[in-house]
C-alpha atoms as a PDB file:
ATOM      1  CA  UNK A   1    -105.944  45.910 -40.848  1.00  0.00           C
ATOM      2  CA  UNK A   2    -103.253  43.802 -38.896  1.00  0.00           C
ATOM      3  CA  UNK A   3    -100.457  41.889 -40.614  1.00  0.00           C
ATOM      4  CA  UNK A   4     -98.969  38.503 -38.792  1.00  0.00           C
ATOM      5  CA  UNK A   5     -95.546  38.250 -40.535  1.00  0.00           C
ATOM      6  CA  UNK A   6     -94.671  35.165 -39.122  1.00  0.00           C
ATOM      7  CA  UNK A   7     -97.762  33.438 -40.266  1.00  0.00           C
ATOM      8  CA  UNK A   8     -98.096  35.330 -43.251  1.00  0.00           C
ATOM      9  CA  UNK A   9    -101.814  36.486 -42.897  1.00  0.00           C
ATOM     10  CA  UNK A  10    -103.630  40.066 -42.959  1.00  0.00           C
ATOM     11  CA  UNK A  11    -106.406  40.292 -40.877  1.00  0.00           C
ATOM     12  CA  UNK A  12    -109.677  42.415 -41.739  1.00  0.00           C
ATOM     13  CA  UNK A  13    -111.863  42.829 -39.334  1.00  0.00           C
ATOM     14  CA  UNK A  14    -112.709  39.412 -37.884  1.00  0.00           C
ATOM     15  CA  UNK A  15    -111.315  37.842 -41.315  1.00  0.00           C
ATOM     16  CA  UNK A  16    -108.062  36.287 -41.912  1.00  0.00           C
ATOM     17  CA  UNK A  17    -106.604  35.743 -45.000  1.00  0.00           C
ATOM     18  CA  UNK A  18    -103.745  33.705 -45.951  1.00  0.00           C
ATOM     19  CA  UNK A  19    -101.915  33.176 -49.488  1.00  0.00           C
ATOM     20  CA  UNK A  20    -101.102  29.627 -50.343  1.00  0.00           C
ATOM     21  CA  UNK A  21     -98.907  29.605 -53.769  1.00  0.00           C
ATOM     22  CA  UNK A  22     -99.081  26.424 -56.284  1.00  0.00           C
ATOM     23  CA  UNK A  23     -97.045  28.341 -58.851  1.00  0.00           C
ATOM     24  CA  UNK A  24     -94.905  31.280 -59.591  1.00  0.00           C
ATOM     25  CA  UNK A  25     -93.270  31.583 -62.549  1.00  0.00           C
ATOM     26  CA  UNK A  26     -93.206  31.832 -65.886  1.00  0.00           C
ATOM     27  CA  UNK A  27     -96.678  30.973 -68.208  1.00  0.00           C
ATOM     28  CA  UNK A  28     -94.535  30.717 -71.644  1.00  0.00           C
ATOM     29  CA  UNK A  29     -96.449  33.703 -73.307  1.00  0.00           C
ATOM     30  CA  UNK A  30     -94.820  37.102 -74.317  1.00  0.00           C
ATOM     31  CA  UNK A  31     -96.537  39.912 -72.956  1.00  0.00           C
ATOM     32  CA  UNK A  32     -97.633  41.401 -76.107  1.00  0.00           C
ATOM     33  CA  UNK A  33     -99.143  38.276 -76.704  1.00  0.00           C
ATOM     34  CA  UNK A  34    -100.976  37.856 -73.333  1.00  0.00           C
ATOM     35  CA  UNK A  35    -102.110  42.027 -73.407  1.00  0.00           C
ATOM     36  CA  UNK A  36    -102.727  42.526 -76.915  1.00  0.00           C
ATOM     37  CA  UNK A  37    -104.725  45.348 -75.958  1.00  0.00           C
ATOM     38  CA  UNK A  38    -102.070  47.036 -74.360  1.00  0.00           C
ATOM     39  CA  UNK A  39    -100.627  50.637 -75.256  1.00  0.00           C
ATOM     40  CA  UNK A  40     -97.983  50.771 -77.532  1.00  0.00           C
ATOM     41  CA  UNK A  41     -95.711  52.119 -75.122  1.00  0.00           C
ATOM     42  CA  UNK A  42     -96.754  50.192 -71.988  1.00  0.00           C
ATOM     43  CA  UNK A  43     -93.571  47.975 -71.712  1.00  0.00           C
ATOM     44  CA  UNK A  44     -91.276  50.390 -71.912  1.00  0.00           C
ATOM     45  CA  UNK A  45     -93.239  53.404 -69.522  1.00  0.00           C
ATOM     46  CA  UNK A  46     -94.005  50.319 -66.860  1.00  0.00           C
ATOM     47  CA  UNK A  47     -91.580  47.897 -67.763  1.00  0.00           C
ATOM     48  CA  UNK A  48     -88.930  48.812 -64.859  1.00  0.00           C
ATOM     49  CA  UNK A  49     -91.574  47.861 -61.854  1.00  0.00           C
ATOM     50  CA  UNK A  50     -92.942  45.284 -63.192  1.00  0.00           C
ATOM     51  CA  UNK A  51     -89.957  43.503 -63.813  1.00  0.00           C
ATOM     52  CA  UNK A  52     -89.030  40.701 -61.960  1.00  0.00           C
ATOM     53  CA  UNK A  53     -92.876  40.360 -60.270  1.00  0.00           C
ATOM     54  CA  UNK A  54     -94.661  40.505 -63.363  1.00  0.00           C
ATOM     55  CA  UNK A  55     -92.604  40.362 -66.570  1.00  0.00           C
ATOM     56  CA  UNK A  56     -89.547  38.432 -67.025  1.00  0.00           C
ATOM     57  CA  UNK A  57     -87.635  41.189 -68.847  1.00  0.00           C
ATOM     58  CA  UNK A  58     -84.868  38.671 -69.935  1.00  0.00           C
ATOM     59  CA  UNK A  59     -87.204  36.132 -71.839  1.00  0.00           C
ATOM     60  CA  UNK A  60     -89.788  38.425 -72.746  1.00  0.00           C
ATOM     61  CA  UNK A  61     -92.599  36.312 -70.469  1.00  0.00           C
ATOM     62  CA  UNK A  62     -95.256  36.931 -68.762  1.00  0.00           C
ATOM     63  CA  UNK A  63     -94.533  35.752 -65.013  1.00  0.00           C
ATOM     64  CA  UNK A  64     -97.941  34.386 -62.875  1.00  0.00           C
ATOM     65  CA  UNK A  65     -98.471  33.298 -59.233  1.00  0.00           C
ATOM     66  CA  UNK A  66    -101.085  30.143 -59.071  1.00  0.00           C
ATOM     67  CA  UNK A  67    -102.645  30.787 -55.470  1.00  0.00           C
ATOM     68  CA  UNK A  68    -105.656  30.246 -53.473  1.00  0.00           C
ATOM     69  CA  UNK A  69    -106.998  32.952 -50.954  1.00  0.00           C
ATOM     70  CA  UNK A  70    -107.471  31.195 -47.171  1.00  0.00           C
ATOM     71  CA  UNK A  71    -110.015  32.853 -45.653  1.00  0.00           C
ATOM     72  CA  UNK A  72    -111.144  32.260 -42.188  1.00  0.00           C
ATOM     73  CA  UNK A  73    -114.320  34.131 -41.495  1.00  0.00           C
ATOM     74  CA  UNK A  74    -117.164  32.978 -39.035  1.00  0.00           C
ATOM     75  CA  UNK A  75    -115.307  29.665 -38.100  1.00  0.00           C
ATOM     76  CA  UNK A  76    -115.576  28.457 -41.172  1.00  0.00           C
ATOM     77  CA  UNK A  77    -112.378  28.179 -43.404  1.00  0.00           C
ATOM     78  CA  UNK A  78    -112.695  29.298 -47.236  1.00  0.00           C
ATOM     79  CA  UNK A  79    -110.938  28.779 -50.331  1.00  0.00           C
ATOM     80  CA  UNK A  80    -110.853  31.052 -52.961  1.00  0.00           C
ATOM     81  CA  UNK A  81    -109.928  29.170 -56.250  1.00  0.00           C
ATOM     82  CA  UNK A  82    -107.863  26.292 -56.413  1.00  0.00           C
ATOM     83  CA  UNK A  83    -105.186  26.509 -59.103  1.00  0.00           C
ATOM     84  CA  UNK A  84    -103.971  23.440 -61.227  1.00  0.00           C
ATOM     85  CA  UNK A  85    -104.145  20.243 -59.546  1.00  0.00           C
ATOM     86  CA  UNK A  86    -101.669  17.423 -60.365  1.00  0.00           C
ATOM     87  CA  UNK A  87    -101.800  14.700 -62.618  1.00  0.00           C
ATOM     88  CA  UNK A  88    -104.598  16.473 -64.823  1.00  0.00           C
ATOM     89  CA  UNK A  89    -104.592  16.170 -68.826  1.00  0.00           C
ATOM     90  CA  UNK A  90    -104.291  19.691 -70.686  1.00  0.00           C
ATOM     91  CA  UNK A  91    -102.908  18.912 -73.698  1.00  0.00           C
ATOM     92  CA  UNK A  92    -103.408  22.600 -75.116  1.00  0.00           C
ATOM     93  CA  UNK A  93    -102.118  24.373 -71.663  1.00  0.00           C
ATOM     94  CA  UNK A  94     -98.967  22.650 -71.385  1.00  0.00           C
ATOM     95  CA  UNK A  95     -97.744  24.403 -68.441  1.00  0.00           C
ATOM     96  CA  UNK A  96    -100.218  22.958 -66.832  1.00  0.00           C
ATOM     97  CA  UNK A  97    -100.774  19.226 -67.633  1.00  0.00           C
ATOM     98  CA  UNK A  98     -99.502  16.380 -65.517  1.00  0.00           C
ATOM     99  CA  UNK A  99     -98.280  18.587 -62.610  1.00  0.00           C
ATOM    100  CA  UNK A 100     -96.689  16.796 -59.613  1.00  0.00           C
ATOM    101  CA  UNK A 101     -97.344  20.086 -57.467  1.00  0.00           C
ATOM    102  CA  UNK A 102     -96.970  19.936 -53.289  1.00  0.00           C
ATOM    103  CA  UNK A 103     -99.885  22.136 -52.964  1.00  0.00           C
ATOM    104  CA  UNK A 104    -101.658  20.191 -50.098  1.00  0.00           C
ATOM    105  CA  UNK A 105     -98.391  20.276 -48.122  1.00  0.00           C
ATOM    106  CA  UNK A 106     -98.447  23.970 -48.588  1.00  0.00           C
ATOM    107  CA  UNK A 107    -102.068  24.321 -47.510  1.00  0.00           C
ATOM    108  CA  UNK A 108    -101.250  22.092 -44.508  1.00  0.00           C
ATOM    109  CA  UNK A 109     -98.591  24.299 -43.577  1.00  0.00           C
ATOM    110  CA  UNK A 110    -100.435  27.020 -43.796  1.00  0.00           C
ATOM    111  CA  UNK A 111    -102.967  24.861 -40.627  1.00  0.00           C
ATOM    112  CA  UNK A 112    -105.266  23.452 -43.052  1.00  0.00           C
ATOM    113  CA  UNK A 113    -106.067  19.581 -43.862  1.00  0.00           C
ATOM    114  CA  UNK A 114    -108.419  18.810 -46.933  1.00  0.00           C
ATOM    115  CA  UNK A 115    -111.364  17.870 -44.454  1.00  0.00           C
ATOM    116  CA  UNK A 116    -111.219  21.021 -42.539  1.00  0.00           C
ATOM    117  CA  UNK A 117    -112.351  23.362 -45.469  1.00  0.00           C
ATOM    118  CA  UNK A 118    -115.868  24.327 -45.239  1.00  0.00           C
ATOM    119  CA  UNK A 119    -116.514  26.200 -48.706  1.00  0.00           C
ATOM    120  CA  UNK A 120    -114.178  26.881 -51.734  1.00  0.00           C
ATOM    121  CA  UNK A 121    -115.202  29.699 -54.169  1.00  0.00           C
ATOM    122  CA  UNK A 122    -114.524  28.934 -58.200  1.00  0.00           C
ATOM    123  CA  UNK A 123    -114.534  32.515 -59.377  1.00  0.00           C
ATOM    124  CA  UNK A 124    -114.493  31.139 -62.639  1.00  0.00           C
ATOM    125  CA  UNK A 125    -114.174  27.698 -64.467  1.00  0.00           C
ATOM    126  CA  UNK A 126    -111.126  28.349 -66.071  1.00  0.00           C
ATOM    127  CA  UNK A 127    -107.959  25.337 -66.122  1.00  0.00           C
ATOM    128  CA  UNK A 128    -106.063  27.457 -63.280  1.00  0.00           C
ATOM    129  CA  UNK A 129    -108.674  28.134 -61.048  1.00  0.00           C
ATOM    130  CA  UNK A 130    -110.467  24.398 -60.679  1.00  0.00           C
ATOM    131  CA  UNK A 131    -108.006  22.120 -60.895  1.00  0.00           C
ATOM    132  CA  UNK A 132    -107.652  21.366 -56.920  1.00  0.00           C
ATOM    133  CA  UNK A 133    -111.784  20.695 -56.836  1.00  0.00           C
ATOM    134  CA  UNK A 134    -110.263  17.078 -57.586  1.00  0.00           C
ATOM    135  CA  UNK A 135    -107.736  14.685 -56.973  1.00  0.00           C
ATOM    136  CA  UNK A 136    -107.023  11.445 -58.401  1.00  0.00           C
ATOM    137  CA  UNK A 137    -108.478   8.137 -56.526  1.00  0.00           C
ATOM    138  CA  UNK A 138    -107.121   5.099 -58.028  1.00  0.00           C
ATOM    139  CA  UNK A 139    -108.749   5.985 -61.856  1.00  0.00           C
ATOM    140  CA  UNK A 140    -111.293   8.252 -60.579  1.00  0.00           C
ATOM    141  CA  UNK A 141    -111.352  11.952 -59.923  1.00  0.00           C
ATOM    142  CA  UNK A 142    -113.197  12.768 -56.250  1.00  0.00           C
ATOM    143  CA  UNK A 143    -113.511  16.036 -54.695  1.00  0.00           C
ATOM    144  CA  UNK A 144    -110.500  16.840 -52.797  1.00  0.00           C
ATOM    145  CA  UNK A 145    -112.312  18.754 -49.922  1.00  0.00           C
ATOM    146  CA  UNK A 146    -114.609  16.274 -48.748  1.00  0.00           C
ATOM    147  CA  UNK A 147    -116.408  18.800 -46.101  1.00  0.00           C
ATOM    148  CA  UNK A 148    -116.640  21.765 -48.345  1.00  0.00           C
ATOM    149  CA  UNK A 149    -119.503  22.885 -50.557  1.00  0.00           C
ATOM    150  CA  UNK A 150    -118.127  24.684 -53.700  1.00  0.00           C
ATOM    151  CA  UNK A 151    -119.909  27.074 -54.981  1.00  0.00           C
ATOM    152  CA  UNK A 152    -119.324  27.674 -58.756  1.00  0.00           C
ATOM    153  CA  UNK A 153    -121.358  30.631 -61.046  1.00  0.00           C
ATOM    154  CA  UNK A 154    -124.036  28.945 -63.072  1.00  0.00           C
ATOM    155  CA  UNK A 155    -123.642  30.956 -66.514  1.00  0.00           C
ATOM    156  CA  UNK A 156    -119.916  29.566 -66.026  1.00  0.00           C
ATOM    157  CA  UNK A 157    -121.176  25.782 -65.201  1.00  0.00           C
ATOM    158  CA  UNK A 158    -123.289  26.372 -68.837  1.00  0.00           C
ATOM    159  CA  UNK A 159    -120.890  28.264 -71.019  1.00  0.00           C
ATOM    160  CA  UNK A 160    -118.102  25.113 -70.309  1.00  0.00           C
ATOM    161  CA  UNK A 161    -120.133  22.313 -70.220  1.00  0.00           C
ATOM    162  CA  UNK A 162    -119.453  20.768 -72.981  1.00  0.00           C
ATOM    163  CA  UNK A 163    -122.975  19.179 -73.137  1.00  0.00           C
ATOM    164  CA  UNK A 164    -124.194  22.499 -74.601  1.00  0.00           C
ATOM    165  CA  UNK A 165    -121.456  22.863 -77.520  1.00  0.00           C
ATOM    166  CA  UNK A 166    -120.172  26.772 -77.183  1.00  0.00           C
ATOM    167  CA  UNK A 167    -116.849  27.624 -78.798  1.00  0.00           C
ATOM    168  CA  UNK A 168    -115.211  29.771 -76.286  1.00  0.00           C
ATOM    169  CA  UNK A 169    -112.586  32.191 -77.360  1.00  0.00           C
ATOM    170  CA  UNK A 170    -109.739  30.196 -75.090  1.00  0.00           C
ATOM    171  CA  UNK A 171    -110.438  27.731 -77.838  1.00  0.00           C
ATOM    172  CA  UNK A 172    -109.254  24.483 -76.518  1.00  0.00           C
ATOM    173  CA  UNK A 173    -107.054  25.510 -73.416  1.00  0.00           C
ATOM    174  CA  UNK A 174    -109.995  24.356 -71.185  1.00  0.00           C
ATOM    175  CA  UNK A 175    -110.151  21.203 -72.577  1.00  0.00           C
ATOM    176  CA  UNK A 176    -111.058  18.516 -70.322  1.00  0.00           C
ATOM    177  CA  UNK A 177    -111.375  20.400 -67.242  1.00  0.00           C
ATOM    178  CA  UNK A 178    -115.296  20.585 -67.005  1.00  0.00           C
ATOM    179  CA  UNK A 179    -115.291  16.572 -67.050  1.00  0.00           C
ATOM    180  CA  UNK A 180    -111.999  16.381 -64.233  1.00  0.00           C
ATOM    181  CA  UNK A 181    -112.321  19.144 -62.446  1.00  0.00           C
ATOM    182  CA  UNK A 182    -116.144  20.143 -62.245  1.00  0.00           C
ATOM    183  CA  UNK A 183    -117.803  17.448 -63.477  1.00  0.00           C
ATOM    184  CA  UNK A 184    -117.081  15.126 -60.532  1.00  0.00           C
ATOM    185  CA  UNK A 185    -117.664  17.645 -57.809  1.00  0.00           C
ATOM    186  CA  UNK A 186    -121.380  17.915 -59.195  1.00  0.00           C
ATOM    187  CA  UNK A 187    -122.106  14.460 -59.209  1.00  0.00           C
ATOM    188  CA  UNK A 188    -121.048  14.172 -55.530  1.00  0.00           C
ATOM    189  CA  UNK A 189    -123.565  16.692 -54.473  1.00  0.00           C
ATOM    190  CA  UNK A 190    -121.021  19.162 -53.375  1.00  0.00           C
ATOM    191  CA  UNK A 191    -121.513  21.644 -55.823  1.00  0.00           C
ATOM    192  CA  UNK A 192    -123.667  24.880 -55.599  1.00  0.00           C
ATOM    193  CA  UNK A 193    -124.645  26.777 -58.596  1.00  0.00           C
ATOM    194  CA  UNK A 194    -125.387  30.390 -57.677  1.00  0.00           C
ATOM    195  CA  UNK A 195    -126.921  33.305 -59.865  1.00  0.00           C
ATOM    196  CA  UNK A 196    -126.947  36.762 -59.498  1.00  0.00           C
ATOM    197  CA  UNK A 197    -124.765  37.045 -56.057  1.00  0.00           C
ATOM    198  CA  UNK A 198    -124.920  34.855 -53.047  1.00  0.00           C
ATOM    199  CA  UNK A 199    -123.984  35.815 -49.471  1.00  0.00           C
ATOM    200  CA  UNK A 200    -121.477  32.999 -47.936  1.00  0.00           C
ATOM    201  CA  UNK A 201    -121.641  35.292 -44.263  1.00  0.00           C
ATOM    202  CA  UNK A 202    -121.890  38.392 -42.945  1.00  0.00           C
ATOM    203  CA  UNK A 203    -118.507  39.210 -44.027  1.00  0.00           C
ATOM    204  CA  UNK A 204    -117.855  38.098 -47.416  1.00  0.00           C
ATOM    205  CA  UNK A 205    -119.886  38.314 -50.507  1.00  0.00           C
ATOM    206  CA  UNK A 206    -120.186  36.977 -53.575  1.00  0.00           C
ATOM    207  CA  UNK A 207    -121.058  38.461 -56.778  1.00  0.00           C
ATOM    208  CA  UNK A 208    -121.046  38.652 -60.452  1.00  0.00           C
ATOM    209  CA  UNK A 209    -118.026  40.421 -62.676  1.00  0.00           C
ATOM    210  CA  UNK A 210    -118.406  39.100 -65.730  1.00  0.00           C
ATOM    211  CA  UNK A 211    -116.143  39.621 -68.901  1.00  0.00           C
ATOM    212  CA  UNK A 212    -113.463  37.529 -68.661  1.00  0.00           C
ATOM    213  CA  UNK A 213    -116.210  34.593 -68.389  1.00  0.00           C
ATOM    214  CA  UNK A 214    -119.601  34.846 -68.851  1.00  0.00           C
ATOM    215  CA  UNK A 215    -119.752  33.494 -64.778  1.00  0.00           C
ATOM    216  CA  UNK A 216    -116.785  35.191 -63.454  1.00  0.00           C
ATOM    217  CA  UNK A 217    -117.399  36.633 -60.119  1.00  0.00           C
ATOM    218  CA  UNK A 218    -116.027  38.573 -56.918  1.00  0.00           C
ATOM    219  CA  UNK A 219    -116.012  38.026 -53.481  1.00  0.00           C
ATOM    220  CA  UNK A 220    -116.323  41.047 -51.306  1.00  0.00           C
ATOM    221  CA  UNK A 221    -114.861  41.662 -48.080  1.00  0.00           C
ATOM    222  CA  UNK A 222    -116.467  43.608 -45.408  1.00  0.00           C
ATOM    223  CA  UNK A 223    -115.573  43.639 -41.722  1.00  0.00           C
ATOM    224  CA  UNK A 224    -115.184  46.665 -39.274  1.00  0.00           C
ATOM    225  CA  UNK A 225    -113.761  49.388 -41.325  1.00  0.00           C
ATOM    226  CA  UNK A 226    -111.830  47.202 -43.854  1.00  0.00           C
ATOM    227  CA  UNK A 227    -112.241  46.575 -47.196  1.00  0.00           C
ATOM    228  CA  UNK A 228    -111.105  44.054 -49.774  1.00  0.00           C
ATOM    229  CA  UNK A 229    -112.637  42.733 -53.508  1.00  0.00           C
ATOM    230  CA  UNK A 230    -111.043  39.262 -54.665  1.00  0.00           C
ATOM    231  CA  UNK A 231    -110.990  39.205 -58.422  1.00  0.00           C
ATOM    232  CA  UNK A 232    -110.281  36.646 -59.716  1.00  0.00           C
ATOM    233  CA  UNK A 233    -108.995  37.074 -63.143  1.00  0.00           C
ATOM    234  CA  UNK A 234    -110.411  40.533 -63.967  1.00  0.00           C
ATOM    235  CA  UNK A 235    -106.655  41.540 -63.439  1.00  0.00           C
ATOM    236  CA  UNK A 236    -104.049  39.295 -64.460  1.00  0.00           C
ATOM    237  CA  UNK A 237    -101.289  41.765 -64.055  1.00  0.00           C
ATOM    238  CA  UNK A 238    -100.414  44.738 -62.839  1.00  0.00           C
ATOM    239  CA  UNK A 239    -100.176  46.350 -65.947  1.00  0.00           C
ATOM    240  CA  UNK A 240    -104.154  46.296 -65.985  1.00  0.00           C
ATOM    241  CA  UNK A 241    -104.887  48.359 -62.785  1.00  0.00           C
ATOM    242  CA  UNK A 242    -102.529  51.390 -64.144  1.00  0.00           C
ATOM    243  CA  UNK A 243    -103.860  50.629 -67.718  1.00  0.00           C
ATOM    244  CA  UNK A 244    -107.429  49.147 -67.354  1.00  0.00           C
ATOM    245  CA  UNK A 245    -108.333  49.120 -70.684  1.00  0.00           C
ATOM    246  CA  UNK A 246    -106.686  46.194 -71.118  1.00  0.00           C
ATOM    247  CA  UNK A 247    -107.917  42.835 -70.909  1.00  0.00           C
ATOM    248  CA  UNK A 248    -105.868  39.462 -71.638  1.00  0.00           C
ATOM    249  CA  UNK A 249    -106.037  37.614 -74.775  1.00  0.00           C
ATOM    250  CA  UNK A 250    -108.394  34.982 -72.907  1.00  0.00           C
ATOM    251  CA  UNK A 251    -111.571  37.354 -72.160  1.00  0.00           C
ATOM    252  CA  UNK A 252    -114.736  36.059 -73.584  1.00  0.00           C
ATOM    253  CA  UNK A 253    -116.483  39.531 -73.700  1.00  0.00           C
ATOM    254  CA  UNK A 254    -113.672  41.943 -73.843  1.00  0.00           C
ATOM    255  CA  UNK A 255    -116.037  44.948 -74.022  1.00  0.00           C
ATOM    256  CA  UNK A 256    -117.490  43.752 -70.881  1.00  0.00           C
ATOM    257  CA  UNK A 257    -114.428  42.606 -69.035  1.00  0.00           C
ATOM    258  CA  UNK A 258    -113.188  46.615 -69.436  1.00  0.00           C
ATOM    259  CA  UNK A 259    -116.611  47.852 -67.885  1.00  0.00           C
ATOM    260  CA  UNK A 260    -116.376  45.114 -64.961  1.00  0.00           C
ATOM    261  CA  UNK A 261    -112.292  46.080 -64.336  1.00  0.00           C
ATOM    262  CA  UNK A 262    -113.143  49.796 -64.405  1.00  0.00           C
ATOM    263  CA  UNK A 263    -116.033  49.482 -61.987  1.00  0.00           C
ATOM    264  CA  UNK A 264    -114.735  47.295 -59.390  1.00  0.00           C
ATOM    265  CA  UNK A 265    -111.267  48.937 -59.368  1.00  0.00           C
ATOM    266  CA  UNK A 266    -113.554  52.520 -59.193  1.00  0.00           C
ATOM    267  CA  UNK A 267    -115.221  51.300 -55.980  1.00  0.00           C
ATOM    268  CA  UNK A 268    -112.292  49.654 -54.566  1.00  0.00           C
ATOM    269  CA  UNK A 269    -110.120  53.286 -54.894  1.00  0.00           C
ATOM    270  CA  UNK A 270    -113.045  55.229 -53.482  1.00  0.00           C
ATOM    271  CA  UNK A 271    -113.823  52.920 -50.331  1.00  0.00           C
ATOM    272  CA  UNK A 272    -109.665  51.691 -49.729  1.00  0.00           C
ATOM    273  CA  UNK A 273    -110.272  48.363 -50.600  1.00  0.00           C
ATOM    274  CA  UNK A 274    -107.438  46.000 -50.928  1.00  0.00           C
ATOM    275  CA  UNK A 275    -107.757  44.495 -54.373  1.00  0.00           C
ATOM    276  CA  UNK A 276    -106.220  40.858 -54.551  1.00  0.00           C
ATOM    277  CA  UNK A 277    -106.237  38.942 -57.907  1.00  0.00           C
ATOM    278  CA  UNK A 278    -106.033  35.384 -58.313  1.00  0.00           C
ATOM    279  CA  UNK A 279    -102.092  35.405 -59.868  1.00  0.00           C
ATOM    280  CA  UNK A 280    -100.195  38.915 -58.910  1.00  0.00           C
ATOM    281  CA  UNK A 281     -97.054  37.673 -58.128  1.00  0.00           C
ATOM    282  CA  UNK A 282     -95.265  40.043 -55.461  1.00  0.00           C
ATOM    283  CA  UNK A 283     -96.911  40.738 -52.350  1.00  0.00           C
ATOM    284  CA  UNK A 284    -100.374  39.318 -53.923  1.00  0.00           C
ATOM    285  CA  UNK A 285    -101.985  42.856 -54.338  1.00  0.00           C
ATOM    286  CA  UNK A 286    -102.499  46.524 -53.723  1.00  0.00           C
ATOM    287  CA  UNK A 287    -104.438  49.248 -52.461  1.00  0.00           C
ATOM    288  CA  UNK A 288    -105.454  50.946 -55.620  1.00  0.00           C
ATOM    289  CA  UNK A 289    -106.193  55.237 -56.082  1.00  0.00           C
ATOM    290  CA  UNK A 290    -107.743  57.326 -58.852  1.00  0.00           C
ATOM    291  CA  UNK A 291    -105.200  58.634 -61.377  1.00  0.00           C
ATOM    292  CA  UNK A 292    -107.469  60.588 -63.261  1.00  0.00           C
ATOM    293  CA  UNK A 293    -108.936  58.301 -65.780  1.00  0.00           C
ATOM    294  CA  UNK A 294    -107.693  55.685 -64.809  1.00  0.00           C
ATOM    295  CA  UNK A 295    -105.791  54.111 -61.423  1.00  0.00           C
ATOM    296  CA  UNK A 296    -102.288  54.022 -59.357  1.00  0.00           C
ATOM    297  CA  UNK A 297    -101.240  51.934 -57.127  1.00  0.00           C
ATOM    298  CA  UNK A 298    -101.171  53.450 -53.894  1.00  0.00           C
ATOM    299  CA  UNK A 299     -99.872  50.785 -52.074  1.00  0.00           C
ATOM    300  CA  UNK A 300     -98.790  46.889 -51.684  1.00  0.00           C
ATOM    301  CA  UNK A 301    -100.644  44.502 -49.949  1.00  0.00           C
ATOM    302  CA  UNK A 302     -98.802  43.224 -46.542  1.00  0.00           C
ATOM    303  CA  UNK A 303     -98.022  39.918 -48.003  1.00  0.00           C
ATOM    304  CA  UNK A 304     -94.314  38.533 -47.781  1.00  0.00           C
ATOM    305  CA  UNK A 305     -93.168  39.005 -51.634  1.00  0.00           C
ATOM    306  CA  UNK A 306     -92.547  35.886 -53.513  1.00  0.00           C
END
């Protein structure tokens, strides 16, 4: 593994990955609210480090990074997740609605114009991972990456469609995402529903870790001797690598989501994986070690804190 500080990117193997931030802040709910699941005495034993990166100590909030993953990997160039989008609706998530955001300037900063991506990766279909899939055209929502194929999990393309009339345990936060944010990208042909895994190239991977949605997936790094597992939401914060018993308060299956957490942070401690979720603030994420039952954080990702 190589870091570039100046251009902010790790490199694995003949991958290079990039963080472009939307977001970092505060999400408005207390942690006790967010990790009801927690242990009683969780604040206060892990309170100190994860204060300011994680937990904003003063207002008693959960803090949350909004970023894609950049991957460059076979000449193609990859985006993992695409955050909130501006100028979208979300009248239950109301950190999130109407957002004037300058995410495209930061993903052209980081070398990359909306034509040039090849793929982006939904790992789920949740409000803060689909909301760049579209951009406002006059009144019409197109697909913002006009190149790219976006490949989105098929149970999740079911379970939110509203066509087919489940009640999610989010409630109404996803509300009107499907018909902004997914919706449009299907009827342009870009979109690729996948089951069971799917291989993007002979580096990356991607497959299933459901829980948190019934479609919520992985990608899987694997070039030379290095390692990495992109999880998407399977860990929100910190908290939930050193405790991973606990899920969020926005898991569909939560029973599921705590055998999918402990597996995937199992294998990543056993083969040195990096493990980056979709909103660690920080340095993005961490090499993660066995602690007997459960995991420690062995080290921070090379990532320029934020």
């Amino acid at each position: 593994m190589q870091e570039r500080k100046q251009e902010q990117e790790v490199v694995l193997g003949e991958v290079t990955v990039a963080r472009v931030v939307e977001y970092f802040g505060s999400v408005d709910i207390a942690p006790r609210t967010f990790f009801p699941e927690a242990p009683e005495d969780a604040w206060r034993k892990h309170g100190p480090w994860l204060t300011p990166d994680f937990v904003d100590a003063d207002s008693d909030v959960v803090v949350s990074a909004i970023q894609t993953w950049l991957l460059r990997s076979e000449g193609r160039t990859i985006l993992i997740d695409t955050g909130v989008g501006n100028h979208k609706e979300r009248p239950y998530s109301p950190v999130w609605s109407r957002r004037e955001s300058g995410f495209l300037g930061e993903l052209a900063r980081a070398g990359v114009a909306p034509e040039d991506v090849d793929l982006v990766v939904n790992t789920h279909l949740h409000v803060d991972h689909v909301g760049w899939n579209t951009r406002l055209s006059g009144r019409e929502w197109v697909p913002t990456f006009p190149n790219a194929t976006y490949l989105m999990p098929k149970a999740d393309f079911d379970f939110w469609n509203p066509a087919n009339g489940h009640t999610p345990n989010l409630g109404r936060g996803n509300q009107n995402v499907f018909e902004d944010s997914v919706a449009p990208v299907y009827a342009a042909g870009q979109a690729q529903l996948w089951e069971e895994g799917h291989t993007i190239d002979g580096n990356l991977r991607l497959e299933p870790a459901p829980g948190h949605t019934p479609g919520s997936s992985a990608v899987r790094l694997a070039s030379g001797g290095d390692r990495a597992l992109f999880v998407g939401d399977l860990v929100h914060s910190a908290l939930q690598i050193v405790e991973p018993e606990t899920n969020s308060c926005f898991c569909e299956n939560p029973a599921e989501s705590r055998a999918t957490r402990r597996r995937l942070l199992g294998e990543a401690a056993d083969t040195r994986a990096l493990v980056f979720p979709a909103h660690l603030g920080g340095r993005g994420g961490a090499e993660v070690a066995r602690d007997g039952g459960k995991f420690a954080i062995k080290e921070w990702a090379p990532f320029a804190r934020i």
